[in-house]
C-alpha atoms as a PDB file:
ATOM      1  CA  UNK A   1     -25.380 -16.477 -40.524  1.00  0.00           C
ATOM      2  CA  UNK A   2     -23.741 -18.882 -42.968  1.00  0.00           C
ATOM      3  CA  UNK A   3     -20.401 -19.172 -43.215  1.00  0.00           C
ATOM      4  CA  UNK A   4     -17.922 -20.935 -45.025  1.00  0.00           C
ATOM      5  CA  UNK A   5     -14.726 -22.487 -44.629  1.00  0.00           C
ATOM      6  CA  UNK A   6     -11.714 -21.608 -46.663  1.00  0.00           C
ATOM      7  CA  UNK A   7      -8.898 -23.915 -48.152  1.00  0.00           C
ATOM      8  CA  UNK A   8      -6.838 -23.701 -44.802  1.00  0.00           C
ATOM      9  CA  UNK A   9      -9.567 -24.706 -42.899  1.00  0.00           C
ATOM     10  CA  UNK A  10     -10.361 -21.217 -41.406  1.00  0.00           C
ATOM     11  CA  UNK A  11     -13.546 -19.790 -40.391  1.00  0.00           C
ATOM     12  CA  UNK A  12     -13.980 -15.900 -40.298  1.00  0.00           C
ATOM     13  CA  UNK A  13     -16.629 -14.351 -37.881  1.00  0.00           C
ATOM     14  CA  UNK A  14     -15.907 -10.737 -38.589  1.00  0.00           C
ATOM     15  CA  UNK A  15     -13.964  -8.091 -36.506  1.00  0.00           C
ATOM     16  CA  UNK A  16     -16.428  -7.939 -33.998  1.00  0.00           C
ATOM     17  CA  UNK A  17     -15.246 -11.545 -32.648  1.00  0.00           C
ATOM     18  CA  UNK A  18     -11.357 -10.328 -33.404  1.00  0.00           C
ATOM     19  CA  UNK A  19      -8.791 -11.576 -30.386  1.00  0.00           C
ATOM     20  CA  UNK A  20     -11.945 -13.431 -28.527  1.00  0.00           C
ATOM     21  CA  UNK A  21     -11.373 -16.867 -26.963  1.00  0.00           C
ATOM     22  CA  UNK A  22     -13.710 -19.893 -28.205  1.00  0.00           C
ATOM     23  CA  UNK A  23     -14.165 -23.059 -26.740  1.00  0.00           C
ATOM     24  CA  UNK A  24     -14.889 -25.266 -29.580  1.00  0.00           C
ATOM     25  CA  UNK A  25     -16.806 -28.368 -28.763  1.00  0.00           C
ATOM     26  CA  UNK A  26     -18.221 -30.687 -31.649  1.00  0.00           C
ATOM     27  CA  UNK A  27     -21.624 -33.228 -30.024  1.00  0.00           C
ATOM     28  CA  UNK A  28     -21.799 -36.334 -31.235  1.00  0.00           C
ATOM     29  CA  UNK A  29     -24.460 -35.266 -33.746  1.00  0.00           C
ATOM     30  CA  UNK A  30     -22.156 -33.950 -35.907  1.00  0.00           C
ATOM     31  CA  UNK A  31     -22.680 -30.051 -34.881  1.00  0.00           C
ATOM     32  CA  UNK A  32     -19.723 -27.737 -33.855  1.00  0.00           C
ATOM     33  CA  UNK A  33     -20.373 -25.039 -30.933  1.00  0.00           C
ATOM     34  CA  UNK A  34     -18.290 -21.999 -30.083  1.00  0.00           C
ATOM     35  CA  UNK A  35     -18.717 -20.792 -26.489  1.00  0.00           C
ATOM     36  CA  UNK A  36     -17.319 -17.168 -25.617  1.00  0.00           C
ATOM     37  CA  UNK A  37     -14.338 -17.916 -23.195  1.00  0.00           C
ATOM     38  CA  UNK A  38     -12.399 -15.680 -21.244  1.00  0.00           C
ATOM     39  CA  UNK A  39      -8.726 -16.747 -20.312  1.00  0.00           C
ATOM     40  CA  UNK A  40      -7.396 -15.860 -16.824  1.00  0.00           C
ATOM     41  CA  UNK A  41      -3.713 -16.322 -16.459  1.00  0.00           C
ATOM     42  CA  UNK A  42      -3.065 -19.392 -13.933  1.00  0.00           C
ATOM     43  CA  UNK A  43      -0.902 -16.451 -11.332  1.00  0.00           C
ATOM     44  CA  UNK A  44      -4.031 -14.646 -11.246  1.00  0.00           C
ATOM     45  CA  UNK A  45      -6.580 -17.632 -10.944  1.00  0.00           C
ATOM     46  CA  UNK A  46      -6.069 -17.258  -6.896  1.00  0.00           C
ATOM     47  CA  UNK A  47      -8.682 -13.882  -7.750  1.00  0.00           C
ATOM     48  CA  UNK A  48     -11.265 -15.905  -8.895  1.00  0.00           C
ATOM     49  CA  UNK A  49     -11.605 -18.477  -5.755  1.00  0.00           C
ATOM     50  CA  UNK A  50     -14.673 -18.340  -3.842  1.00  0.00           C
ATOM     51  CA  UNK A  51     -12.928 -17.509  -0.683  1.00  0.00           C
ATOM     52  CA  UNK A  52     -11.361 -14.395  -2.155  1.00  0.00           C
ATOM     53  CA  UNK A  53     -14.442 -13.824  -4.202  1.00  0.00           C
ATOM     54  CA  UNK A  54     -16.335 -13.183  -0.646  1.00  0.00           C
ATOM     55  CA  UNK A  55     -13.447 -11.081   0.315  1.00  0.00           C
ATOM     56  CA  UNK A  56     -13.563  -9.023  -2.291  1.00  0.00           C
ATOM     57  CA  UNK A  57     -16.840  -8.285  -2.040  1.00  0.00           C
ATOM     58  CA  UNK A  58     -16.686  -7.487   1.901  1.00  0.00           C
ATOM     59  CA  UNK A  59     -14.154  -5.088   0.560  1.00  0.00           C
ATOM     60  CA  UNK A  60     -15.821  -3.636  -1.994  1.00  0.00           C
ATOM     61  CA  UNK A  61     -19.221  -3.004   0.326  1.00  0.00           C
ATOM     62  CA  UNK A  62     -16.776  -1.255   3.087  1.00  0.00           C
ATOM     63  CA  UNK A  63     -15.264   1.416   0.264  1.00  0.00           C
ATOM     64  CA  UNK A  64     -19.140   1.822   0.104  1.00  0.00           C
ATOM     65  CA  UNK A  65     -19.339   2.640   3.718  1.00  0.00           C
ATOM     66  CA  UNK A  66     -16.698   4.702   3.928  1.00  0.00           C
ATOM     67  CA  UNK A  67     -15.209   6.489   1.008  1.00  0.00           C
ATOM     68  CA  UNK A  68     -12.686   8.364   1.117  1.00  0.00           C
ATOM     69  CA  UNK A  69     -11.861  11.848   2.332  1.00  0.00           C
ATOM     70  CA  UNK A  70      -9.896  13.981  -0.481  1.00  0.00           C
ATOM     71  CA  UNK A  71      -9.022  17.921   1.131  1.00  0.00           C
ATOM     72  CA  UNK A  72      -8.444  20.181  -2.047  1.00  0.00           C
ATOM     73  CA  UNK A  73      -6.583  23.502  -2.287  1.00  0.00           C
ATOM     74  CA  UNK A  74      -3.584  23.146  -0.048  1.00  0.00           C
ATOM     75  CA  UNK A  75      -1.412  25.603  -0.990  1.00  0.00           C
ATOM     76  CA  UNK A  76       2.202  24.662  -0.900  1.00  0.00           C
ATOM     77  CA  UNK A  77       3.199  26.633   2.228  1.00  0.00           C
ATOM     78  CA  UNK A  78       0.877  24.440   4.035  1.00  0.00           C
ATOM     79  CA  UNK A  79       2.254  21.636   2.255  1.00  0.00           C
ATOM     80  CA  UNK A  80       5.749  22.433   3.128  1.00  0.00           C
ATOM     81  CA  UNK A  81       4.263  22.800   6.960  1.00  0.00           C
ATOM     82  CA  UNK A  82       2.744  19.579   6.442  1.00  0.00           C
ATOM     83  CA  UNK A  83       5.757  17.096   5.581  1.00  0.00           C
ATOM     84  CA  UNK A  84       7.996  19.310   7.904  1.00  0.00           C
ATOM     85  CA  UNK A  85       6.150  18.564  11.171  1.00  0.00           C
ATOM     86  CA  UNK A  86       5.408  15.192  10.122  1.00  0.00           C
ATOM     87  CA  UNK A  87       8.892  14.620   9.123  1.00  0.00           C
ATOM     88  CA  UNK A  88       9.977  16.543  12.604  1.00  0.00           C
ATOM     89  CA  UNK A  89       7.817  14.415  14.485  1.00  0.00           C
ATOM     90  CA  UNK A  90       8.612  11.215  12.699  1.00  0.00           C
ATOM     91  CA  UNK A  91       5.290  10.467  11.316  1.00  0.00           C
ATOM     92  CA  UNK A  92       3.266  10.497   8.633  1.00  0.00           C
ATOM     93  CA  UNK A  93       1.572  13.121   7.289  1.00  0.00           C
ATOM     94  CA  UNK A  94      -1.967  11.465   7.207  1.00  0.00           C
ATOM     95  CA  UNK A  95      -1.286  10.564  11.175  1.00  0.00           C
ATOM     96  CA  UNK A  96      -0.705  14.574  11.226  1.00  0.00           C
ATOM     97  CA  UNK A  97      -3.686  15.441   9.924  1.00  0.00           C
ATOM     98  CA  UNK A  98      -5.607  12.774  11.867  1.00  0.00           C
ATOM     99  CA  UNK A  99      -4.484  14.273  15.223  1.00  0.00           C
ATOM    100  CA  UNK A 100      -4.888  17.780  14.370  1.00  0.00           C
ATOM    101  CA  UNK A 101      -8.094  17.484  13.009  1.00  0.00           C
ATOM    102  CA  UNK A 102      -9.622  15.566  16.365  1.00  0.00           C
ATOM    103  CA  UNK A 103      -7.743  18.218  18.542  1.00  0.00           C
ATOM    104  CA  UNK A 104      -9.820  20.829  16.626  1.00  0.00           C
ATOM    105  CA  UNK A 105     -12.858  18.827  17.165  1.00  0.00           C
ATOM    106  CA  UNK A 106     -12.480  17.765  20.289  1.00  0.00           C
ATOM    107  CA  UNK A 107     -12.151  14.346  19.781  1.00  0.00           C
ATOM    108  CA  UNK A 108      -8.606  13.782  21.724  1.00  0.00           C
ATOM    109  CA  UNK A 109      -7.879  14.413  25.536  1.00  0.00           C
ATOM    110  CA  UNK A 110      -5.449  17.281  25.663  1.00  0.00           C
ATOM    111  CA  UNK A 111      -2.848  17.081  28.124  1.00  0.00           C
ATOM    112  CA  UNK A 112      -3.644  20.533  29.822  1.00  0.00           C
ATOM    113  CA  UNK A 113      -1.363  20.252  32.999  1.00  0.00           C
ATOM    114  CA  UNK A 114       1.406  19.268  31.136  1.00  0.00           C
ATOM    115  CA  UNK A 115       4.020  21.631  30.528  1.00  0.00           C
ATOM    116  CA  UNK A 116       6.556  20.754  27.543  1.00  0.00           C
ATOM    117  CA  UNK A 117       9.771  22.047  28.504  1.00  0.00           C
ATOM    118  CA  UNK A 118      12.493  22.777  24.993  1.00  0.00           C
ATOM    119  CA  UNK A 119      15.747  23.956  27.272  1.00  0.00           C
ATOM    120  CA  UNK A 120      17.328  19.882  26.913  1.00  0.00           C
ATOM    121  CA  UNK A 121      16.443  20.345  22.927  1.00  0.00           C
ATOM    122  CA  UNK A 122      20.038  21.184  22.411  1.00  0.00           C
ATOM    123  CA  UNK A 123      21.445  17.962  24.176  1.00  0.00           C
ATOM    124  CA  UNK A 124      19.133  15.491  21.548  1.00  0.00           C
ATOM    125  CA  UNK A 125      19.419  14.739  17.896  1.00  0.00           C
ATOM    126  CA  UNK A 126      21.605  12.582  15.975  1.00  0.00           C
ATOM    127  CA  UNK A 127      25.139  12.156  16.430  1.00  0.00           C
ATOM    128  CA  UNK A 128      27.781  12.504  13.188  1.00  0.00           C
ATOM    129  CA  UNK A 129      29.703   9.627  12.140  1.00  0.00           C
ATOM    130  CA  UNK A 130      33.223  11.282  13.833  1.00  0.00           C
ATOM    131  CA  UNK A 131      30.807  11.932  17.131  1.00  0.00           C
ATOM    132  CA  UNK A 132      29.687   8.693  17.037  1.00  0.00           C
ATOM    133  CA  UNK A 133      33.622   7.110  16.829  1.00  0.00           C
ATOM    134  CA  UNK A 134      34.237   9.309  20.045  1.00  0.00           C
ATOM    135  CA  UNK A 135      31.339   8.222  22.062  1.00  0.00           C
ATOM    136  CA  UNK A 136      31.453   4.501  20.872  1.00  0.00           C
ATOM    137  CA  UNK A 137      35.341   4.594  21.915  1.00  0.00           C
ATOM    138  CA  UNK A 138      35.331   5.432  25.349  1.00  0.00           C
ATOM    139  CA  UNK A 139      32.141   3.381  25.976  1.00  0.00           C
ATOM    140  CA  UNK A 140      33.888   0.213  24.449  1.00  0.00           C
ATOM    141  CA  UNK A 141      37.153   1.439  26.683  1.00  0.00           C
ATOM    142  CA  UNK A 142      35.293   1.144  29.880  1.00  0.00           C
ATOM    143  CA  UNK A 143      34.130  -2.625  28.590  1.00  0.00           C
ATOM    144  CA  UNK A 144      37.435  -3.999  28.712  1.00  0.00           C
ATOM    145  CA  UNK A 145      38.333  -6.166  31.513  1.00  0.00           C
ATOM    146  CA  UNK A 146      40.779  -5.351  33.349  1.00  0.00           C
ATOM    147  CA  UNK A 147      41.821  -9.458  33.508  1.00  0.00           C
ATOM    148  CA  UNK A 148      44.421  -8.120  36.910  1.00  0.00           C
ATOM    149  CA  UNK A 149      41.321  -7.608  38.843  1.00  0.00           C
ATOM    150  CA  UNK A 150      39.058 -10.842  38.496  1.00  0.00           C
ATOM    151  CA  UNK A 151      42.110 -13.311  39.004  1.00  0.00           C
END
C-alpha cells in the first residue's frame, strides 16, 4: 500500500486502523515501522503479571471442573419460603439450599434422637429499645459499689 503524507505531517491508514495504538520505531536505515500496541492502564497492569497470569488460569481450569449449578422455575411462593427460613435461621439462602438438598440425599447425619422442644420460643428474640433501657438499668444498678461495704 502506498501512502502519502499530508501538509500536517499525517498519515491515514483507513478506518479499519481507527482508535488503534502504534508503536512507531524508525531503524537506522532510514525505514519507519508501526507495531500494533495495546495499552493497559498502569492500575490494571497487576492482571498481566506472571504470578497472577498462573492464577488466573488455575481459576479459569476449576470453573471448567465445576460449573455452576443454575435451578430454574421457582415460583415465588417458594421463593418467599426460601428467604424467609433463611432469613429465620440467619443464613443464607444458598447455605439453605445446600443443607436441604444433602438431607434429601442423604448426605448429612440427621440428628434422630434429638427432640427440638418450641415451649421457651416465647422467652427469645430481640428486645425493643424501651426493653432494652429496663433491662440495661437494673443490670448496671446491681454494678454499683456499694463503697460502705469494701472500706
Amino acid at each position: 500500500m502506498l501512502k502519502i503524507v499530508g501538509a500536517s505531517g499525517q498519515l491515514s491508514l483507513g478506518k479499519k486502523y481507527a482508535s488503534k495504538y502504534f508503536e512507531v520505531t524508525e531503524p537506522e536505515d532510514g525505514t519507519i515501522v508501526m507495531t500494533p500496541m495495546r495499552v493497559i492502564p498502569e492500575s490494571e497492569a497487576w492482571l498481566h503479571t506472571p504470578e497472577m497470569c498462573e492464577r488466573l488460569a488455575q481459576a479459569t481450569q476449576w470453573m471448567k471442573e465445576h460449573p455452576p449449578v443454575t435451578i430454574r422455575g421457582i415460583d415465588k411462593v417458594l421463593d418467599q419460603a426460601l428467604k424467609t427460613t433463611a432469613e429465620k435461621e440467619s443464613r443464607s439462602i444458598n447455605q439453605l439450599v445446600i443443607e436441604v438438598l444433602k438431607e434429601r440425599f442423604g448426605l448429612t447425619k440427621v440428628a434422630h434422637h434429638t427432640r427440638r422442644y418450641h415451649d421457651l420460643d416465647d422467652f427469645f428474640g430481640r428486645w425493643s429499645a424501651k426493653e432494652y433501657e429496663h433491662i440495661q438499668g437494673g443490670v448496671d444498678e446491681q454494678r454499683k459499689v456499694d463503697s460502705d461495704l469494701w472500706s
